[in-house]
Protein backbone atom coordinates (compact mmCIF):
# COMPACT_ATOMS: atom_id res chain seq x y z
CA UNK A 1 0.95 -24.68 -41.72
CA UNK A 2 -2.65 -23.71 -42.37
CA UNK A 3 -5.34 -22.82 -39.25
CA UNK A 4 -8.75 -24.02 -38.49
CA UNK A 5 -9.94 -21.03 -39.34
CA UNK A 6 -9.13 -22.22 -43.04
CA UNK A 7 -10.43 -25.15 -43.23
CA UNK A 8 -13.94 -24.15 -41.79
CA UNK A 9 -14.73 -22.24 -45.06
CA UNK A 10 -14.43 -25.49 -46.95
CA UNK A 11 -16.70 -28.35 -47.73
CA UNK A 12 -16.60 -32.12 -46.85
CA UNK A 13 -15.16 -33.03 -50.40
CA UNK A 14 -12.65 -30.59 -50.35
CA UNK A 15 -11.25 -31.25 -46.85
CA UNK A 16 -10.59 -35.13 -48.18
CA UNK A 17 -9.14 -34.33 -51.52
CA UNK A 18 -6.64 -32.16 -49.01
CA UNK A 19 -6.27 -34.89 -46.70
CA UNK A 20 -5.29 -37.58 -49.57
CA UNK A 21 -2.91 -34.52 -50.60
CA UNK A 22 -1.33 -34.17 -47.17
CA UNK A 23 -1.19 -38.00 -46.77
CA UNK A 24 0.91 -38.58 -49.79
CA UNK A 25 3.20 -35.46 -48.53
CA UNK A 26 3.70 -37.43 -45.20
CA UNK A 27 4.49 -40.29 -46.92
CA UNK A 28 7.06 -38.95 -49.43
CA UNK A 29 8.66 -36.86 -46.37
CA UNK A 30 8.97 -40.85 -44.62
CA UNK A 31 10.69 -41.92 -48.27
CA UNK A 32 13.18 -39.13 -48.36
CA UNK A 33 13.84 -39.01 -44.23
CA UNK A 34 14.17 -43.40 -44.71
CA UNK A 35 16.19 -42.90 -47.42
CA UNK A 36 18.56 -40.77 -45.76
CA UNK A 37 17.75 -37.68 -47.43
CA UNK A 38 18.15 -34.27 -45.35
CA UNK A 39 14.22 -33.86 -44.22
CA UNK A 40 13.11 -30.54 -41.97
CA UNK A 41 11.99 -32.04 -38.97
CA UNK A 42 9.39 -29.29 -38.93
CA UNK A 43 8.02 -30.02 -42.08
CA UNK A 44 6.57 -33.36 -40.99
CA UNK A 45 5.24 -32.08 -37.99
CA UNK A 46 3.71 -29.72 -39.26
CA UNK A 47 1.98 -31.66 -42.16
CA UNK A 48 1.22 -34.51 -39.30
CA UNK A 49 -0.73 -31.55 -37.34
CA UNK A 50 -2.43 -30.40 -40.95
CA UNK A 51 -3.79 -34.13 -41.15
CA UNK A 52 -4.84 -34.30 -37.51
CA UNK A 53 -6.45 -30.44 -38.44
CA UNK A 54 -8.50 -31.86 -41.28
CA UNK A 55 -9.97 -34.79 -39.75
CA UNK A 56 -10.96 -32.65 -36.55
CA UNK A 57 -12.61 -30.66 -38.82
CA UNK A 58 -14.12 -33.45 -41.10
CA UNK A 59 -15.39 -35.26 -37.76
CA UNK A 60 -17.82 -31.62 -36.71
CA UNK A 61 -18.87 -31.86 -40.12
CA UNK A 62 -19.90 -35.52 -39.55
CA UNK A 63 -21.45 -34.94 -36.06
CA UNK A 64 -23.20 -31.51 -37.04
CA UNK A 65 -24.75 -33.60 -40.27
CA UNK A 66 -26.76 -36.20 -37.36
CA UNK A 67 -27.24 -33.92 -35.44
């Protein structure tokens, strides 16, 4: 689990390329927990809250850039 704190020190670009990153982790986690393989149930939250994290942050960068 990373903080905000983290992600403030990065750009635009980079927050996406970890967002894709993150999004394809959720989505293998789904695979293996539909598949019936063991899956921590903390794991996907906390990679749900790392997604909801990086767009938070990418949406101040948006508003800060019209501003």
């Amino acid at each position: 689990m990373t903080t905000m704190k983290q992600f403030k020190d990065k750009s635009a670009q980079e927050l996406s390329a970890q967002l894709i990153e993150l999004r394809k982790k959720q989505f293998g986690l789904r695979m293996q927990q539909g598949s019936g393989q063991p899956v921590k149930p903390s794991e996907i939250k906390s990679t749900r809250k790392d997604i909801a994290r990086i767009k938070t942050m990418l949406n101040m960068l948006k508003s800060e850039v019209t501003n």
